[in-house]
C-alpha atoms as a PDB file:
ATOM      1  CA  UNK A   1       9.165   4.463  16.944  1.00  0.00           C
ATOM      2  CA  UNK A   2      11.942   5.281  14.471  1.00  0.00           C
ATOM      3  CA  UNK A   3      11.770   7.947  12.140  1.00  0.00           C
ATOM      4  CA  UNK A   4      11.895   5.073   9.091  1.00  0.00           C
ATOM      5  CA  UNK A   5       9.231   2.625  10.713  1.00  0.00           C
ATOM      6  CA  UNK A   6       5.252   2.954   9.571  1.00  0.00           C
ATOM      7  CA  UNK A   7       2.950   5.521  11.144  1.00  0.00           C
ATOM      8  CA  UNK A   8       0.133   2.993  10.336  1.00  0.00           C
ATOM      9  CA  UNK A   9      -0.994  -0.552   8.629  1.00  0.00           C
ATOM     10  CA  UNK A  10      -3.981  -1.071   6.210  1.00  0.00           C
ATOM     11  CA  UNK A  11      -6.200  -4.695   6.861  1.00  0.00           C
ATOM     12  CA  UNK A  12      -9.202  -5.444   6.334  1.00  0.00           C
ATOM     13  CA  UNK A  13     -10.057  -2.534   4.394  1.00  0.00           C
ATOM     14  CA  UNK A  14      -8.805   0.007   6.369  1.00  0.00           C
ATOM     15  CA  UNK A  15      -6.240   1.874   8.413  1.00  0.00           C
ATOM     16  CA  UNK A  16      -4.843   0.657  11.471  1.00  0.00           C
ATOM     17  CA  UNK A  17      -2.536   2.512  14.548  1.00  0.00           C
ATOM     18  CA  UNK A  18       0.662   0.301  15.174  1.00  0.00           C
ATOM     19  CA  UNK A  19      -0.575  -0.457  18.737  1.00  0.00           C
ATOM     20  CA  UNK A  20      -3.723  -2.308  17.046  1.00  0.00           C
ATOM     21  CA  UNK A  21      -1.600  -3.607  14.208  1.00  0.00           C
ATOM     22  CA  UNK A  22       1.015  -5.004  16.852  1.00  0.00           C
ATOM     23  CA  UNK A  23      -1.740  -6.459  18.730  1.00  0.00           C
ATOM     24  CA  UNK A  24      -3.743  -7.851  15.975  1.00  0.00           C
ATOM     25  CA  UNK A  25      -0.855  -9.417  14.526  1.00  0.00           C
ATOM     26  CA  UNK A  26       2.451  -9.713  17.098  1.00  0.00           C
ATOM     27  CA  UNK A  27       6.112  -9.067  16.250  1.00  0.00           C
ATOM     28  CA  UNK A  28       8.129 -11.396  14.033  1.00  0.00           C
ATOM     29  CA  UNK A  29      11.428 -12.305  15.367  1.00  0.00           C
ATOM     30  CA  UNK A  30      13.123  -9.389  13.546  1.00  0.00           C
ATOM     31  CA  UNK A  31      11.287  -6.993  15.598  1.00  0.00           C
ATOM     32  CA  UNK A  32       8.458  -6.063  12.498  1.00  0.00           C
ATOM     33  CA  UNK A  33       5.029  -5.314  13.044  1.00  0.00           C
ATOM     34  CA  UNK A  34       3.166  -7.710  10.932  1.00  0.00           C
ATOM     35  CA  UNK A  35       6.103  -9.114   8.902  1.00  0.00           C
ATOM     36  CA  UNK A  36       4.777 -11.373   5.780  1.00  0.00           C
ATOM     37  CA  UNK A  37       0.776 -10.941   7.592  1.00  0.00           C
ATOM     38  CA  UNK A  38      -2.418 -11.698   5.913  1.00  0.00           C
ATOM     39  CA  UNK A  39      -5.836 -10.528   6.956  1.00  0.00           C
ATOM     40  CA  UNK A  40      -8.555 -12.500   7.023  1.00  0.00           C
ATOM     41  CA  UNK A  41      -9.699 -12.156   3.699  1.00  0.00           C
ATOM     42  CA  UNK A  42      -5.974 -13.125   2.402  1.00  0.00           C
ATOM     43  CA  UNK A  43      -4.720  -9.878   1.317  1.00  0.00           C
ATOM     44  CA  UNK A  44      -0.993  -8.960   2.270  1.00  0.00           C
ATOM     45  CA  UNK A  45      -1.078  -6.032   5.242  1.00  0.00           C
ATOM     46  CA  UNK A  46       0.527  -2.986   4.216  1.00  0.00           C
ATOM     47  CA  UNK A  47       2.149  -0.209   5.921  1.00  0.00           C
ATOM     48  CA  UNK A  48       1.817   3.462   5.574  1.00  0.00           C
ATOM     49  CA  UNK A  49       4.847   6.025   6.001  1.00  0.00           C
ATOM     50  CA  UNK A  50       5.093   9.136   7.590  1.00  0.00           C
ATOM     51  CA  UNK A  51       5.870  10.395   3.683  1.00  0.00           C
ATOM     52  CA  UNK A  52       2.885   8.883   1.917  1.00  0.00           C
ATOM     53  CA  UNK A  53      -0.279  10.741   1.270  1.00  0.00           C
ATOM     54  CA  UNK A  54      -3.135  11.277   3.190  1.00  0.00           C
ATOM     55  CA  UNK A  55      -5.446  14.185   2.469  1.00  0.00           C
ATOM     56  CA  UNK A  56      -8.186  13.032   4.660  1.00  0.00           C
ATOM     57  CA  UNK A  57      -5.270  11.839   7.228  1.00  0.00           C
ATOM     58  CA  UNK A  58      -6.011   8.866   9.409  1.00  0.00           C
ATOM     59  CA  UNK A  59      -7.673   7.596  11.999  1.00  0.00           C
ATOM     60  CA  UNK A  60      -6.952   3.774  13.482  1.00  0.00           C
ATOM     61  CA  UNK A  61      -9.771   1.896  12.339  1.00  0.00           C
ATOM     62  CA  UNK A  62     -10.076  -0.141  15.272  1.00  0.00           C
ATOM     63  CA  UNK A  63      -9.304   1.932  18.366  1.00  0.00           C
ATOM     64  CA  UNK A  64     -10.665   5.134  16.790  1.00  0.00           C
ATOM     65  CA  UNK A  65      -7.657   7.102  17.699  1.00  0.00           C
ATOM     66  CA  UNK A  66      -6.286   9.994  14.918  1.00  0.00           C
ATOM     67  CA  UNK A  67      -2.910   8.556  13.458  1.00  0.00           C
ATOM     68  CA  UNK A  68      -2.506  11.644  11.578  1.00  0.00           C
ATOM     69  CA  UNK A  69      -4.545  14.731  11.778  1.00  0.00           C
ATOM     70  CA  UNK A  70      -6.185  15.609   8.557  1.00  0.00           C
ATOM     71  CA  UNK A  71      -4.426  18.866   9.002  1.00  0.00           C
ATOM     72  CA  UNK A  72      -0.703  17.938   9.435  1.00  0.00           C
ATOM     73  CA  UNK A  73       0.589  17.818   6.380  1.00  0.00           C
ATOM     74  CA  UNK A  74      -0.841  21.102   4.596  1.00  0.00           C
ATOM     75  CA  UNK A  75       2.561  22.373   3.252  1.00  0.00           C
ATOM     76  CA  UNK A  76       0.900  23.699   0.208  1.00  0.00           C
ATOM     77  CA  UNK A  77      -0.960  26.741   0.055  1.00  0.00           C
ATOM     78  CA  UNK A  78      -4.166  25.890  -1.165  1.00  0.00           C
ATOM     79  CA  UNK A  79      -5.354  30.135  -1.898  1.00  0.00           C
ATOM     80  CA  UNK A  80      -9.030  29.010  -0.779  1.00  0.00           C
ATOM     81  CA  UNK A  81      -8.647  30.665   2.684  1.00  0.00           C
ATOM     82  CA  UNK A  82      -6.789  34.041   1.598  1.00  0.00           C
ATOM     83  CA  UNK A  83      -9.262  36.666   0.916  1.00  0.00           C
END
């Protein structure tokens, strides 16, 4: 995976590891996950990057498996735990 390409995809109201996405979905001939995708309720799939947001990080909603632990990204010192 390259350090541009999406850590995860949201379908079907939820987020999805790139294995599940890629086997949901398949490859387009340019080598993208889910290129120009729909789910099944019509709604474009999106893709989440390694830079986006996600406080409550992520786990694949199909496989189960943590795409990003909750914890990962805590760059910011929050003061709740210094005492």
């Amino acid at each position: 995976m390259g350090t541009h390409d999406p850590i995860a995809y949201t379908y079907e109201a939820d987020t999805h590891c790139p294995a599940c996405a890629e086997a949901r979905f398949g490859r387009s001939p340019r080598g993208f996950i889910v290129e120009d995708a729909t789910d099944s309720e019509g709604n474009p799939v999106g893709a989440v990057f390694e830079w986006d947001e996600c406080p409550d990080g992520i786990v694949c909603g199909t496989c189960g498996g943590v795409v990003r632990d909750p914890w990962s990204n805590d760059d910011e010192d929050d003061d709740e735990d210094d005492e």
